[in-house]
PDB file of N, CA and C in Angstrom:
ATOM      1  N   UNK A   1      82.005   6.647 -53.482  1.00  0.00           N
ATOM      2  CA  UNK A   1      82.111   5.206 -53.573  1.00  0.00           C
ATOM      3  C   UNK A   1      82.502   4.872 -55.009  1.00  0.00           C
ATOM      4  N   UNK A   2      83.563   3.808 -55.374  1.00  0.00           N
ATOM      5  CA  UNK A   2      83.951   3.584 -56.490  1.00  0.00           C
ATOM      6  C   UNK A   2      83.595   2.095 -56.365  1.00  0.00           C
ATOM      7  N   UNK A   3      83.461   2.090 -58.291  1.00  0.00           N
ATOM      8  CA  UNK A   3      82.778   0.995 -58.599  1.00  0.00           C
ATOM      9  C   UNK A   3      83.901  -0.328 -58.388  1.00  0.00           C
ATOM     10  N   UNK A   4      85.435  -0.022 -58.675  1.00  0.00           N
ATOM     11  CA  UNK A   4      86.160  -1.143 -58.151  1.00  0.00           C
ATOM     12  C   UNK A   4      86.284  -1.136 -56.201  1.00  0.00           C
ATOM     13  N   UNK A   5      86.134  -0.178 -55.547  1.00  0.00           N
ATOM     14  CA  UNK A   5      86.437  -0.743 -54.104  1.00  0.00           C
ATOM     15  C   UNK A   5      85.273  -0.693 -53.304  1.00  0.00           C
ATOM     16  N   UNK A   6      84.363  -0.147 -53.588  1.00  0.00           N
ATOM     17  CA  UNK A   6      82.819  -0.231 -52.853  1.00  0.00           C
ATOM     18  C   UNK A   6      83.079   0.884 -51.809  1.00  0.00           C
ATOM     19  N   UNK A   7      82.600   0.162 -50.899  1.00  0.00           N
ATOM     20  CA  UNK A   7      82.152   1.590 -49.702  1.00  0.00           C
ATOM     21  C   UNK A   7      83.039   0.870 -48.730  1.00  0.00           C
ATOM     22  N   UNK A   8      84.459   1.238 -49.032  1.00  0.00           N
ATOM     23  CA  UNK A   8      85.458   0.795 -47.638  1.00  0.00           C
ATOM     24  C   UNK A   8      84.971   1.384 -46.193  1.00  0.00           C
ATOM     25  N   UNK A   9      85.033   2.542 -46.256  1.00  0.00           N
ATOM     26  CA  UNK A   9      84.904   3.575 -45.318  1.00  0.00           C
ATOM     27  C   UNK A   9      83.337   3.071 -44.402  1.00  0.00           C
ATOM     28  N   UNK A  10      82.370   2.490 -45.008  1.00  0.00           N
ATOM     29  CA  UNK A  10      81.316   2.093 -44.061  1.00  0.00           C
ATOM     30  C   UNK A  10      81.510   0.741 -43.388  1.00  0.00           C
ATOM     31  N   UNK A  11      82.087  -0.414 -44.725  1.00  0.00           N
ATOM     32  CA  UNK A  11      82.173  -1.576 -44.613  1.00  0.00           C
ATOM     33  C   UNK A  11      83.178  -1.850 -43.224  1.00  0.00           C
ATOM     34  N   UNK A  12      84.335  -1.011 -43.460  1.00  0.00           N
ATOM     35  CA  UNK A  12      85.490  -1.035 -42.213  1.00  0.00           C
ATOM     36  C   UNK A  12      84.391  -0.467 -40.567  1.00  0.00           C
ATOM     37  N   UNK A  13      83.733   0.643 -40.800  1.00  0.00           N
ATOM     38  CA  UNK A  13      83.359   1.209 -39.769  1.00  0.00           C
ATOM     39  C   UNK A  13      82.465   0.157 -38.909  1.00  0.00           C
ATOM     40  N   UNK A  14      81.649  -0.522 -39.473  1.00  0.00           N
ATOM     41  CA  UNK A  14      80.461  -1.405 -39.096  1.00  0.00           C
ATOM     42  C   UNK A  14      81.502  -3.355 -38.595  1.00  0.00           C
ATOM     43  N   UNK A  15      82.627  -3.221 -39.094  1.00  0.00           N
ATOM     44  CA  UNK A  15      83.313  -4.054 -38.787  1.00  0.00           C
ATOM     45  C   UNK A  15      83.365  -3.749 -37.649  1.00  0.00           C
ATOM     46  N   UNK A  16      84.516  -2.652 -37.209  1.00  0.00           N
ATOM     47  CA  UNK A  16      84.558  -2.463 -36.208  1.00  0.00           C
ATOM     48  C   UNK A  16      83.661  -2.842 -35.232  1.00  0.00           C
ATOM     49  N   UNK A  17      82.355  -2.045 -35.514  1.00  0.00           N
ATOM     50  CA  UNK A  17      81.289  -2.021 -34.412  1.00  0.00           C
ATOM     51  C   UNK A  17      81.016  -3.934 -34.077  1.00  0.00           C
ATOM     52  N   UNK A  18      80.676  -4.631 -34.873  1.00  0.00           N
ATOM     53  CA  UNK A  18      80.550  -5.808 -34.946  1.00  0.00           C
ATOM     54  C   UNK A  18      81.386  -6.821 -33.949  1.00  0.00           C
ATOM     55  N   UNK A  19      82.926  -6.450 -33.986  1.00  0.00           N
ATOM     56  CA  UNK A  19      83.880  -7.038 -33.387  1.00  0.00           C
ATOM     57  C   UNK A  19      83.989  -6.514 -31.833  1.00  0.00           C
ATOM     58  N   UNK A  20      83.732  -5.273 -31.849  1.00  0.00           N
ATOM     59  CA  UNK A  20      83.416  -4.615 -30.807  1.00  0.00           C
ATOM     60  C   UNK A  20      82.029  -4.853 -29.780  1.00  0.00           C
ATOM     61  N   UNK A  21      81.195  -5.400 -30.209  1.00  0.00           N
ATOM     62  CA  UNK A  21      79.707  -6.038 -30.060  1.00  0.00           C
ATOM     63  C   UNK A  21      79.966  -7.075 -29.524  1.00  0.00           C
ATOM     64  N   UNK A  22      80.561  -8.108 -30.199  1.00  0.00           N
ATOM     65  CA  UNK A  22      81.335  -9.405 -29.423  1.00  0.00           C
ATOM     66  C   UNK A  22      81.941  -9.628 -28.151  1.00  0.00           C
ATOM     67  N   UNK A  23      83.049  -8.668 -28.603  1.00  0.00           N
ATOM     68  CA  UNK A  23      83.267  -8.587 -27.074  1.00  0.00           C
ATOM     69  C   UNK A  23      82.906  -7.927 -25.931  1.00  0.00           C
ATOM     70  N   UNK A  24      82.254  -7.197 -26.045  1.00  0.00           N
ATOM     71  CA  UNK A  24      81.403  -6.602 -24.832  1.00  0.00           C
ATOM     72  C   UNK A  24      80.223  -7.802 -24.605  1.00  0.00           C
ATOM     73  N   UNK A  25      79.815  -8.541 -25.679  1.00  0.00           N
ATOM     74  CA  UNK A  25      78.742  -9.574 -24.991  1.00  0.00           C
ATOM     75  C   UNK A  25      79.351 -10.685 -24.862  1.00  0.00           C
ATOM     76  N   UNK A  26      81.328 -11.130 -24.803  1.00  0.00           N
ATOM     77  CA  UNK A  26      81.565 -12.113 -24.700  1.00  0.00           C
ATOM     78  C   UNK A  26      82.012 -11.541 -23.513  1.00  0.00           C
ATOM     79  N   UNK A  27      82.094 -10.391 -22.901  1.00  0.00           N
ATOM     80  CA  UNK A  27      82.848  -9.981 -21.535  1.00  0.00           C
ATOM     81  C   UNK A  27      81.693 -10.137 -20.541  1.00  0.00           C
ATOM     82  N   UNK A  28      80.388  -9.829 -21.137  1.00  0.00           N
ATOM     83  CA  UNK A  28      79.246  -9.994 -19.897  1.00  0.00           C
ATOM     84  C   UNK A  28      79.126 -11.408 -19.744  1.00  0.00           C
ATOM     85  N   UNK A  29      79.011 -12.232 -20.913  1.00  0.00           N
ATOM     86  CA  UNK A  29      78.621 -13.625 -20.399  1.00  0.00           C
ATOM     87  C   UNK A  29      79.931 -13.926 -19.466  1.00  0.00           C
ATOM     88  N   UNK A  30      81.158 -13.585 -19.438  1.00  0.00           N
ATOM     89  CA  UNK A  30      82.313 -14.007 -18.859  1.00  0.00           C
ATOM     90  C   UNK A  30      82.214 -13.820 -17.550  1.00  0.00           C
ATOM     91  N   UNK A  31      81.269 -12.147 -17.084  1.00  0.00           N
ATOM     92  CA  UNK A  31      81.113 -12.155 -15.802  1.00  0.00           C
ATOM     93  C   UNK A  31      80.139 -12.621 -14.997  1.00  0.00           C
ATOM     94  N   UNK A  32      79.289 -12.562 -15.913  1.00  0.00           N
ATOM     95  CA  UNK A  32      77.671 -13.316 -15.342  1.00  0.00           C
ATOM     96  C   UNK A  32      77.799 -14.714 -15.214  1.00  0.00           C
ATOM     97  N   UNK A  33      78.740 -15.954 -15.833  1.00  0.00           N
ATOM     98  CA  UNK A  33      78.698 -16.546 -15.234  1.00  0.00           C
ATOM     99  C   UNK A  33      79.747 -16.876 -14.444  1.00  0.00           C
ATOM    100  N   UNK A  34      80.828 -15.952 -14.246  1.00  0.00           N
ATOM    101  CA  UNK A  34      81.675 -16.034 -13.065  1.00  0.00           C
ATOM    102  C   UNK A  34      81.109 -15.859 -11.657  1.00  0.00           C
ATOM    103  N   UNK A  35      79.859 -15.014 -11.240  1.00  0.00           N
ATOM    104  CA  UNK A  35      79.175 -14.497 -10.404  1.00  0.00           C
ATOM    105  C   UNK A  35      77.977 -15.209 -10.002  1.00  0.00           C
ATOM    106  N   UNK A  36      77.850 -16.319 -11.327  1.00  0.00           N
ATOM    107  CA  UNK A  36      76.885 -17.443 -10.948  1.00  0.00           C
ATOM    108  C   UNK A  36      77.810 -18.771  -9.990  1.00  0.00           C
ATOM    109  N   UNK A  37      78.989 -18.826 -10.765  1.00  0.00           N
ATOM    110  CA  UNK A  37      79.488 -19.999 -10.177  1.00  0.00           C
ATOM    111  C   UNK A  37      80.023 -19.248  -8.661  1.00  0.00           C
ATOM    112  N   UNK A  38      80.048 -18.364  -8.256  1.00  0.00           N
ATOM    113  CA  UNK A  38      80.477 -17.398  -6.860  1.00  0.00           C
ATOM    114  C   UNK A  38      79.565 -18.097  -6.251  1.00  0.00           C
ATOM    115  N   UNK A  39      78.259 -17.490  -6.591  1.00  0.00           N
ATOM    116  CA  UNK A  39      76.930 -17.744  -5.834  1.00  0.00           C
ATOM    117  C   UNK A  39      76.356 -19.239  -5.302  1.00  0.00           C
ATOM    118  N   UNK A  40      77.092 -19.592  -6.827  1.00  0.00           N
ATOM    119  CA  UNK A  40      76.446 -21.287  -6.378  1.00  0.00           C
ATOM    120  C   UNK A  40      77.438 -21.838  -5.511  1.00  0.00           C
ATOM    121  N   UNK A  41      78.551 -21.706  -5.445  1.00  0.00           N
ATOM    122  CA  UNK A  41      79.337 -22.329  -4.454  1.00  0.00           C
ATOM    123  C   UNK A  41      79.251 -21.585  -2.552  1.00  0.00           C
ATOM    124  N   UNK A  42      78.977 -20.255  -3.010  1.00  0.00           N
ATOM    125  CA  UNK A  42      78.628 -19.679  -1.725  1.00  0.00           C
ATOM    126  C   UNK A  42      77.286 -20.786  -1.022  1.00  0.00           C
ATOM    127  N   UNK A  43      76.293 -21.061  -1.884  1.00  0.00           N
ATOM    128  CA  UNK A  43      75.124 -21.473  -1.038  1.00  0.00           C
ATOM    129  C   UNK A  43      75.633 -23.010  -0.877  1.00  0.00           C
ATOM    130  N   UNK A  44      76.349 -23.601  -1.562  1.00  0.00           N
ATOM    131  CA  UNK A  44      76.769 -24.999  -1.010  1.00  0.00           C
ATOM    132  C   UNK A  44      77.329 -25.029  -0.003  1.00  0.00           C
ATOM    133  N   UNK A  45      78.571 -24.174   0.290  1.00  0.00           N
ATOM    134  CA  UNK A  45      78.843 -24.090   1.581  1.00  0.00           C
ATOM    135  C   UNK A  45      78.757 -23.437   2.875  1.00  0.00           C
ATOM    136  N   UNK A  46      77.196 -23.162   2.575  1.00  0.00           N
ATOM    137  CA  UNK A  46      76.836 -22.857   4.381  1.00  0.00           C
ATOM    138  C   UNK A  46      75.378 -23.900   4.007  1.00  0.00           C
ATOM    139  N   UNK A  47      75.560 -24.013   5.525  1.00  0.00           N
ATOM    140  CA  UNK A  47      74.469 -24.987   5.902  1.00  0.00           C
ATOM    141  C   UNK A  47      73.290 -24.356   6.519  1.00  0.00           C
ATOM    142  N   UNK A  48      72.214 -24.764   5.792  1.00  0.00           N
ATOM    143  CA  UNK A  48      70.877 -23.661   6.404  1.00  0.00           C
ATOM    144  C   UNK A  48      69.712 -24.718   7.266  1.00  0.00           C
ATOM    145  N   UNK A  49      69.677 -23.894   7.940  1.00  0.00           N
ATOM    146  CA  UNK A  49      69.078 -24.548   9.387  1.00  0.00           C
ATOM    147  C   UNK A  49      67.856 -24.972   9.320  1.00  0.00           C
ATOM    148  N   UNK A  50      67.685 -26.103   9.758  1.00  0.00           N
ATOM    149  CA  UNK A  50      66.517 -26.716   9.746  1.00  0.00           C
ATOM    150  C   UNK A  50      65.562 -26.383  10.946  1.00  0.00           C
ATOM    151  N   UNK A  51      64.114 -25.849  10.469  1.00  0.00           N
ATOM    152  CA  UNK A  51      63.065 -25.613  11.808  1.00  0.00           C
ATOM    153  C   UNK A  51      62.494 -27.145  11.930  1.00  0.00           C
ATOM    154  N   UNK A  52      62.082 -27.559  12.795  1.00  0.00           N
ATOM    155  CA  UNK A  52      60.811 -28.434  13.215  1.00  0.00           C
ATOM    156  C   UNK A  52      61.281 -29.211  13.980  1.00  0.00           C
TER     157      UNK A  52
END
């Protein structure tokens, strides 16, 4: 590590991971609530039967 450029080599690596972190938790929220709005529209349109 040099005193003019610091620690490229970690600083870059942990970037990565960071940006990479994002999108894997901006891809789950993307599907989880694609699979919510599935669900919720599935139960609006069937009609559930009334006993009594």
């Amino acid at each position: 590590m040099s005193a003019r450029n610091g620690d490229k080599s970690r600083f870059h690596r942990e970037r990565k991971q960071k940006i990479a972190r994002r999108k894997r938790t901006h891809e789950l929220l993307q599907r989880a609530m694609h699979a919510r709005k599935s669900a919720d529209s599935r139960v609006h349109t069937q009609p559930r039967p009334v006993s009594g």
